[in-house]
N, C-alpha and C. Protein backbone atom coordinates (compact mmCIF):
# COMPACT_ATOMS: atom_id res chain seq x y z
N UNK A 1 0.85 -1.19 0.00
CA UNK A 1 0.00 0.00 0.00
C UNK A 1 0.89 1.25 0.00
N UNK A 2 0.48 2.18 -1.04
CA UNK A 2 1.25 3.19 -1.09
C UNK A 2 1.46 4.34 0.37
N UNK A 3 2.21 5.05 0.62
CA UNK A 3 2.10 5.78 1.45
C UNK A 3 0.74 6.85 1.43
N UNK A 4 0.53 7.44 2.58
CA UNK A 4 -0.82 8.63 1.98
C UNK A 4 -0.05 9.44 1.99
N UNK A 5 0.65 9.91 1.81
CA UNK A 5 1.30 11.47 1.45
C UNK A 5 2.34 11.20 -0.12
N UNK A 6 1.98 10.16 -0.69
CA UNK A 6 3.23 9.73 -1.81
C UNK A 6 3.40 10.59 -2.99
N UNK A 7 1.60 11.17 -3.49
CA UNK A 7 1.89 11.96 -4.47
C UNK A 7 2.07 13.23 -3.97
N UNK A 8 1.77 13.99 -2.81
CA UNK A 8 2.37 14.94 -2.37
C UNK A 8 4.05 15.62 -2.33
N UNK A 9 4.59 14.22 -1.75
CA UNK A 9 5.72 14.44 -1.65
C UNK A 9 6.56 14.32 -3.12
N UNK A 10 5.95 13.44 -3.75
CA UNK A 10 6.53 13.67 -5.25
C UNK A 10 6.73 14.71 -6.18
N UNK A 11 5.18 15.46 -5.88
CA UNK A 11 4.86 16.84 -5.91
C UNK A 11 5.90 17.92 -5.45
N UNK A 12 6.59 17.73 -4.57
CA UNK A 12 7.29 18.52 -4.10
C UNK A 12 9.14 17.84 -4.53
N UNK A 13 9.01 16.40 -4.41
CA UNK A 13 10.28 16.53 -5.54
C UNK A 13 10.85 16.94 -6.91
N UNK A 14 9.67 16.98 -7.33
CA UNK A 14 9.38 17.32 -8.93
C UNK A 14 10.01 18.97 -8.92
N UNK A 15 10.12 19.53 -8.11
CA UNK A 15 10.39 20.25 -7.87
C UNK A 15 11.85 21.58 -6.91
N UNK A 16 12.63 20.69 -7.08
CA UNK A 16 13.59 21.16 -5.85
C UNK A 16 14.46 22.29 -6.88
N UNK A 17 14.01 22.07 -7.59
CA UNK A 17 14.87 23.31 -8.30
C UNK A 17 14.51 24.57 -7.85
N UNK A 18 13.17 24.63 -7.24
CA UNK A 18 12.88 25.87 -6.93
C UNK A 18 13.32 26.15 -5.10
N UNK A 19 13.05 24.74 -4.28
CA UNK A 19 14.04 24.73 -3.25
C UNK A 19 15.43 25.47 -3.10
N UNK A 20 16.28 25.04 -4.66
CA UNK A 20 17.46 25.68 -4.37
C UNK A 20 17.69 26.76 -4.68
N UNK A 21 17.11 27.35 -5.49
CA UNK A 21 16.69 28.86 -5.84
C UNK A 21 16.46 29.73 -4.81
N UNK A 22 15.39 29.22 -4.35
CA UNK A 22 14.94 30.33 -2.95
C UNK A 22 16.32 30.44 -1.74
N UNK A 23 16.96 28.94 -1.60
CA UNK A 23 18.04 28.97 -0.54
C UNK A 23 19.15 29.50 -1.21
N UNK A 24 19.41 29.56 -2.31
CA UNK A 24 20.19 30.50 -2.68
C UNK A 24 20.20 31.84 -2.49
N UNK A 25 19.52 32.07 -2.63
CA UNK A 25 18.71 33.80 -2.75
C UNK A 25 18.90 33.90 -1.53
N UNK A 26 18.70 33.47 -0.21
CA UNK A 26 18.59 33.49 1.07
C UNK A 26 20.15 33.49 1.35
N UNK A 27 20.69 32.68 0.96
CA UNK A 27 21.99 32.42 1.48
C UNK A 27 22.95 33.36 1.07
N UNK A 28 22.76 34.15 0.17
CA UNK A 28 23.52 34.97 -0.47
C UNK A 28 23.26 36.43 0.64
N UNK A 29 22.06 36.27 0.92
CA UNK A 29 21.96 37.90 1.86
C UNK A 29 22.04 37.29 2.99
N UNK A 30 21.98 36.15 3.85
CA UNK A 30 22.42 35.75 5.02
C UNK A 30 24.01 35.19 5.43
N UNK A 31 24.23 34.62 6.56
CA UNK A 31 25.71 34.35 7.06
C UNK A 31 25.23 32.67 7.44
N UNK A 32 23.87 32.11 6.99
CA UNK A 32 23.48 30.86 7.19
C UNK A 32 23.93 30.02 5.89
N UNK A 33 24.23 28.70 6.00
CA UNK A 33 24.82 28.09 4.97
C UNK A 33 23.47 27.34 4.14
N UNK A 34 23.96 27.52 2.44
CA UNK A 34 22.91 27.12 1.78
C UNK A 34 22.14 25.97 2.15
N UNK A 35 23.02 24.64 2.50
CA UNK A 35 22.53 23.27 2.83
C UNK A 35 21.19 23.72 3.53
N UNK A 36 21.72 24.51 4.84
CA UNK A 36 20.38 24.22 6.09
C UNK A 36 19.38 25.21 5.44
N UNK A 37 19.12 25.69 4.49
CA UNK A 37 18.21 26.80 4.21
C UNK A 37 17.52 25.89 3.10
N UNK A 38 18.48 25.01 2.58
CA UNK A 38 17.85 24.34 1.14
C UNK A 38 16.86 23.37 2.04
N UNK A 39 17.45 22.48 3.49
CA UNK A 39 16.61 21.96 3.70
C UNK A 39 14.96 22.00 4.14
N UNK A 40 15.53 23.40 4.84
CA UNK A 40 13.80 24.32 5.35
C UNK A 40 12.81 24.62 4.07
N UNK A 41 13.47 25.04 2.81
CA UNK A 41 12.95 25.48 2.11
C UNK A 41 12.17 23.94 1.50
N UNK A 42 13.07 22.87 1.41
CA UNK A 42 12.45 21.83 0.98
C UNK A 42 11.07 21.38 2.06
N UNK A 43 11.44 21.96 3.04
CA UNK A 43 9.97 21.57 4.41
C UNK A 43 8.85 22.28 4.02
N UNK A 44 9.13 23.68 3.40
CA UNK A 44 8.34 24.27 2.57
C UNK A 44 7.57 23.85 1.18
N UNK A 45 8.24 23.55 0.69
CA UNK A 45 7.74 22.48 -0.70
C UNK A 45 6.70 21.59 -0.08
N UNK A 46 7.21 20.67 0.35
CA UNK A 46 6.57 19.15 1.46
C UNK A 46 5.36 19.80 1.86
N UNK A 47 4.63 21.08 2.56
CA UNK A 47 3.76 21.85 3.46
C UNK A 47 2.79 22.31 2.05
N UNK A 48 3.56 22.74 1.14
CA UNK A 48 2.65 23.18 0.01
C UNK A 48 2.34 22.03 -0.98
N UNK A 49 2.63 21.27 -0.83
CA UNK A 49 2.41 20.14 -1.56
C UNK A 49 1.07 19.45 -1.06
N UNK A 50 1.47 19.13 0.91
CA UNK A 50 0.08 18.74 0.97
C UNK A 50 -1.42 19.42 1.50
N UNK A 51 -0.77 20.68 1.05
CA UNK A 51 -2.40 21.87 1.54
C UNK A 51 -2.41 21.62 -0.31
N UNK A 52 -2.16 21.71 -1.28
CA UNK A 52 -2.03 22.22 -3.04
C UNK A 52 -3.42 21.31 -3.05
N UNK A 53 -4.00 22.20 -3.78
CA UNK A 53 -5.41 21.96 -4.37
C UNK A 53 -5.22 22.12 -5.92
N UNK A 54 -5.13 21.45 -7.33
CA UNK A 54 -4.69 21.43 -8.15
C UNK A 54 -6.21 22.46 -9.06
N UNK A 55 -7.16 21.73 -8.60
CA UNK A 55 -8.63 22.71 -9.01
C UNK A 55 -8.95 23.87 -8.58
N UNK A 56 -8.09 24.44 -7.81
CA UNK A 56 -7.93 25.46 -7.16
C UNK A 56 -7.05 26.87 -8.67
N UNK A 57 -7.01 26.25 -9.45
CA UNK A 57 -7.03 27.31 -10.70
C UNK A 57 -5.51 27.89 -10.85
N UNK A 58 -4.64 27.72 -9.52
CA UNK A 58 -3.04 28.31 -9.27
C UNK A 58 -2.09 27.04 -9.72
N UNK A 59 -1.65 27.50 -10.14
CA UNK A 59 0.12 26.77 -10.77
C UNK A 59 0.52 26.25 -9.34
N UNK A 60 1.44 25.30 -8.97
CA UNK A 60 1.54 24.75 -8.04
C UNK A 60 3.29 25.88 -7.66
N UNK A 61 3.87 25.92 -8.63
CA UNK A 61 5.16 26.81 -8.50
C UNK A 61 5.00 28.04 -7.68
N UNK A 62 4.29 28.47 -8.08
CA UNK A 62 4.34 30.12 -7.20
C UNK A 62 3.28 29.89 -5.63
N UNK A 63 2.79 28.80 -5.43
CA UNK A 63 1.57 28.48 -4.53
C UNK A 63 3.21 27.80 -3.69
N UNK A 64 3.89 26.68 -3.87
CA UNK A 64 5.51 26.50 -3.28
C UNK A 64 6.41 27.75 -2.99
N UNK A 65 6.33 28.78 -3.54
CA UNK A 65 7.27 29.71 -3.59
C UNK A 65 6.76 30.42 -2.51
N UNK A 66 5.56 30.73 -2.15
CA UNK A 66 5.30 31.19 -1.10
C UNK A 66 5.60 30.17 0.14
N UNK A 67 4.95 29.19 0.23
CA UNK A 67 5.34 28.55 1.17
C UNK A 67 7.03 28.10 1.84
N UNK A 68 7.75 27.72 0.44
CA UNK A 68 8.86 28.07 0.71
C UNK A 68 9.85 29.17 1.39
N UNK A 69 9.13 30.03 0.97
CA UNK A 69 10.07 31.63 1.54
C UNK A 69 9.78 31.68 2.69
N UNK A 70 8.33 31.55 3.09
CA UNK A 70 7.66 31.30 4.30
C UNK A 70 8.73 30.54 5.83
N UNK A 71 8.57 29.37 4.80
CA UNK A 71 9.26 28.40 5.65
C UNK A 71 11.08 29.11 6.37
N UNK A 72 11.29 29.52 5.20
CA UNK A 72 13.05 30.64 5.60
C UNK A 72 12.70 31.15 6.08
N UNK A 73 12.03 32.28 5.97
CA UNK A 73 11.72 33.67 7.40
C UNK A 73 11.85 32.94 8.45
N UNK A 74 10.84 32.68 8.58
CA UNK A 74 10.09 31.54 9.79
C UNK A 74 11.70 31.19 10.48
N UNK A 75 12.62 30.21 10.29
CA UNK A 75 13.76 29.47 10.58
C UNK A 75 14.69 30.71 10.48
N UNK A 76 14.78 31.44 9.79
CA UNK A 76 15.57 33.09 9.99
C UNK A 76 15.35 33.70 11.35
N UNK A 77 13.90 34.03 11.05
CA UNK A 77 13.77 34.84 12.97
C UNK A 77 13.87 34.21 14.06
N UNK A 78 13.67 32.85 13.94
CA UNK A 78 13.50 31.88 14.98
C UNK A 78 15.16 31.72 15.75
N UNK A 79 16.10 31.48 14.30
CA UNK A 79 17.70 31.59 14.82
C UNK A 79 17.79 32.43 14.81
N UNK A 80 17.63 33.62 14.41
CA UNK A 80 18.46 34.76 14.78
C UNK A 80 18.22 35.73 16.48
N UNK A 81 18.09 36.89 16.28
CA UNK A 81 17.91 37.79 17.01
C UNK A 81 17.50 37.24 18.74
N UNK A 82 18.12 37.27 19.90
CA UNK A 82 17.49 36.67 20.94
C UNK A 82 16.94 37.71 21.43
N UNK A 83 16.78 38.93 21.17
CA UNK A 83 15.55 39.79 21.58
C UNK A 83 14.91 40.34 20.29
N UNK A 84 14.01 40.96 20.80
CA UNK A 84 13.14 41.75 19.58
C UNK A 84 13.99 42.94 19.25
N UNK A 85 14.64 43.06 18.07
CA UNK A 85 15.22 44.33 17.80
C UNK A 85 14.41 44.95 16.46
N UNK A 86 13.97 46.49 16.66
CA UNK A 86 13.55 46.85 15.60
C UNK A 86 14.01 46.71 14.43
N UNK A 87 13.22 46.42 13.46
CA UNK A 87 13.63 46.70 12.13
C UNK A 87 14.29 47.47 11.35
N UNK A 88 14.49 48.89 12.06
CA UNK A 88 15.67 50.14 11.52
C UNK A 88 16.50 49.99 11.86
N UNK A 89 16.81 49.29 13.41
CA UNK A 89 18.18 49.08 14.05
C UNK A 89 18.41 48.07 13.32
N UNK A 90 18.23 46.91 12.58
CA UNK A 90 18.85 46.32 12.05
C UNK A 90 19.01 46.52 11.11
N UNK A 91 18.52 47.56 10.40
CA UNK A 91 18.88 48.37 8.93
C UNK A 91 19.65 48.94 9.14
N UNK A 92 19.92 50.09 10.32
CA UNK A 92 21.32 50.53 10.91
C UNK A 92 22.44 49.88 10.95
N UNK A 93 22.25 49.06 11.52
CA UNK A 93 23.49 48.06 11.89
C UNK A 93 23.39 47.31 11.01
N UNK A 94 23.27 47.00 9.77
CA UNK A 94 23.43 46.15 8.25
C UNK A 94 24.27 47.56 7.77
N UNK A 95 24.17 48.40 8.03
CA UNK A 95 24.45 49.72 7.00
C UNK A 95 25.89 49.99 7.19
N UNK A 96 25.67 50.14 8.69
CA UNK A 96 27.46 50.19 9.60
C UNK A 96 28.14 49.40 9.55
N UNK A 97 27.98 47.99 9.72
CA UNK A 97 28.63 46.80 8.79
C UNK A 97 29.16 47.43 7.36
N UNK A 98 28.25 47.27 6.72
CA UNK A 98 28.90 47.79 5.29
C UNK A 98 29.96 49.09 5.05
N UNK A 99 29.46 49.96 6.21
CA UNK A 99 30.23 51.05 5.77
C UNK A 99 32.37 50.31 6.54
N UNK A 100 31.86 49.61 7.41
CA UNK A 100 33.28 49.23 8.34
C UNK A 100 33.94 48.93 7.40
N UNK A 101 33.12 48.17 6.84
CA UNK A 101 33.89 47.18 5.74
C UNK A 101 34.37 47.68 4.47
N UNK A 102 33.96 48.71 4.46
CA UNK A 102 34.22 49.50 2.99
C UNK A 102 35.53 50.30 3.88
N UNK A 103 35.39 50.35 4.55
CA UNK A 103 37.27 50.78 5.25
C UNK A 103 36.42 52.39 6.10
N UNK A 104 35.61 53.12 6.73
CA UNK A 104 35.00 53.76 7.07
C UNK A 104 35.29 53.70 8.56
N UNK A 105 36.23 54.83 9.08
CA UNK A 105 36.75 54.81 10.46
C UNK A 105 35.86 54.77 11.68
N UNK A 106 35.73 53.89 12.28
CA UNK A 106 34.48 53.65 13.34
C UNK A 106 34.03 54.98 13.89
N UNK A 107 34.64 55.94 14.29
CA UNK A 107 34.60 57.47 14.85
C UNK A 107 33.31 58.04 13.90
N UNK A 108 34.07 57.68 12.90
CA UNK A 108 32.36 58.63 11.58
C UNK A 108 31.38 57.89 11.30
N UNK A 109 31.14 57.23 11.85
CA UNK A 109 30.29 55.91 11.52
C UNK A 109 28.95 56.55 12.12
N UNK A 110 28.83 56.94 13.02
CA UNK A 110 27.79 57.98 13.82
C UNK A 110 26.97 58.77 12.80
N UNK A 111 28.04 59.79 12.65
CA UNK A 111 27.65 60.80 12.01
C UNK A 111 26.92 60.05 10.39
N UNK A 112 27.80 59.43 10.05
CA UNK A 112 27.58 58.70 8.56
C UNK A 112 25.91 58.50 8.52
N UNK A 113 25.95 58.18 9.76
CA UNK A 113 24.23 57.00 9.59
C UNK A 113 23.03 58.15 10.26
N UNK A 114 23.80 59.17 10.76
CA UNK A 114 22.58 60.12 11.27
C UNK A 114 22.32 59.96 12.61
N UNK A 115 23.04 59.29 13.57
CA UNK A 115 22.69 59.01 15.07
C UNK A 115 23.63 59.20 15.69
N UNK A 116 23.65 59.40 17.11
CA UNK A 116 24.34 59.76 18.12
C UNK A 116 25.50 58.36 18.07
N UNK A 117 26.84 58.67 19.11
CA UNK A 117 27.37 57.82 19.44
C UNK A 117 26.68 56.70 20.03
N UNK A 118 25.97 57.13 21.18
CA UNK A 118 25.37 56.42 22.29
C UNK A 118 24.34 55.69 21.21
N UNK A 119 23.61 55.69 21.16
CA UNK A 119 22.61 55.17 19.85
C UNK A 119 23.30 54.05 19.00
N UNK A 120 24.51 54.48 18.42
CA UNK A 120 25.13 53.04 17.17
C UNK A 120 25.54 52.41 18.52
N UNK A 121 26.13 52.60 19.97
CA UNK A 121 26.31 51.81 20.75
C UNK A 121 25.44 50.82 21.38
N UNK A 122 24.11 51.26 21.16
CA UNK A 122 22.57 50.76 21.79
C UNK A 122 22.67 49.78 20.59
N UNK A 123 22.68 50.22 19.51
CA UNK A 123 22.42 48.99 18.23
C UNK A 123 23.38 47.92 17.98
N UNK A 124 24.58 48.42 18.27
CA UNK A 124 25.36 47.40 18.47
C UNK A 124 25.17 46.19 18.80
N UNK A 125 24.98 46.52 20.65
CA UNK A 125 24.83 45.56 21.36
C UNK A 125 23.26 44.48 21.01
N UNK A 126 22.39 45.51 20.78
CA UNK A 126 21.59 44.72 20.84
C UNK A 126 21.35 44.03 19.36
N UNK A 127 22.00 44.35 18.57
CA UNK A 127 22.21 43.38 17.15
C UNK A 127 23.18 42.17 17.00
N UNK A 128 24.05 42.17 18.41
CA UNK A 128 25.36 41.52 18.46
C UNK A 128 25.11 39.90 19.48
N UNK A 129 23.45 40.50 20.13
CA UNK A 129 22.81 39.18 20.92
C UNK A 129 22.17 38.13 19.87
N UNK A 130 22.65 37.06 19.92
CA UNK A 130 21.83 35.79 18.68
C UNK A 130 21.59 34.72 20.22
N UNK A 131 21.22 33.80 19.15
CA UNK A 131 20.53 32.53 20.07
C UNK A 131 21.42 31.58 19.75
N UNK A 132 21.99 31.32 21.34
CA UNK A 132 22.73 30.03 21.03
C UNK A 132 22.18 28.39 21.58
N UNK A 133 21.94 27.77 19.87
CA UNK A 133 21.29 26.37 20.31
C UNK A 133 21.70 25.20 21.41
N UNK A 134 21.15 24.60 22.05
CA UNK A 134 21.87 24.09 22.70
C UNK A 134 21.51 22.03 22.69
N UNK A 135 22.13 21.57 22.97
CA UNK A 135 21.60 20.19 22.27
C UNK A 135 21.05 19.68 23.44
N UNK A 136 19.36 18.97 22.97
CA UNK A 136 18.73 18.51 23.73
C UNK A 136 19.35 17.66 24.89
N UNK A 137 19.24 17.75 26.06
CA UNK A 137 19.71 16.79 26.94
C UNK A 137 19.28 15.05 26.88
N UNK A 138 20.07 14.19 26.87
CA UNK A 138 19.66 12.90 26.87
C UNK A 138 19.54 11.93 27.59
């Protein structure tokens, strides 16, 4: 007897090209490695595969593509950030990164971005807290 999820999941193999697409795309603006993003994104496929209603009038590709991207955010916010940091402060501090790195003397870095010392020091820190996993106890 076949599995009950068999043409689902086939559904979603038929398909990994778009898996690696999206984890690409992801991996290229993140510091997360393609593998673990290709795999979420494939959990994504798998999820849209078995909600996909084929009479439902939508292409099954772009109905995955959402679910897929879905599935990255999702596993993005979840590892990242261990507090809630606004969304500008981390546009800030993506920006100040870039400028360090473009060779931009930490001293002007303030001024560069439009905020006080004390302020890129507030964003700092609180952009510099992540979540560290820890392995289930056994």
């Amino acid at each position: 007897m076949p599995h009950p999820r068999a043409a689902a999941h086939a559904l979603a193999l038929q398909h990994l090209d778009l898996a690696d697409t999206i984890a690409a795309n992801f991996a290229r603006r993140t510091i997360h490695p393609f593998d673990d993003l290709r795999q979420v994104a494939i959990i994504g496929l798998l999820k849209a595969a078995q909600r996909y209603n084929p009479s439902g009038g939508r292409p099954y590709r772009p109905y995955a593509r959402t679910y897929a991207n879905g599935e990255i955010i999702h596993y993005l916010r979840d590892s990242g950030f261990a507090i809630k940091v606004p969304p500008t402060w981390r546009d800030l501090h993506a920006s100040g990164q870039k400028l360090l790195r473009q060779g931009l003397p930490p001293g002007q870095l303030p001024q560069r971005l439009g905020i006080t010392a004390a302020r890129w020091q507030e964003i700092q820190e609180a952009c510099s807290i992540t979540v560290v996993a820890l392995p289930p106890e056994i």
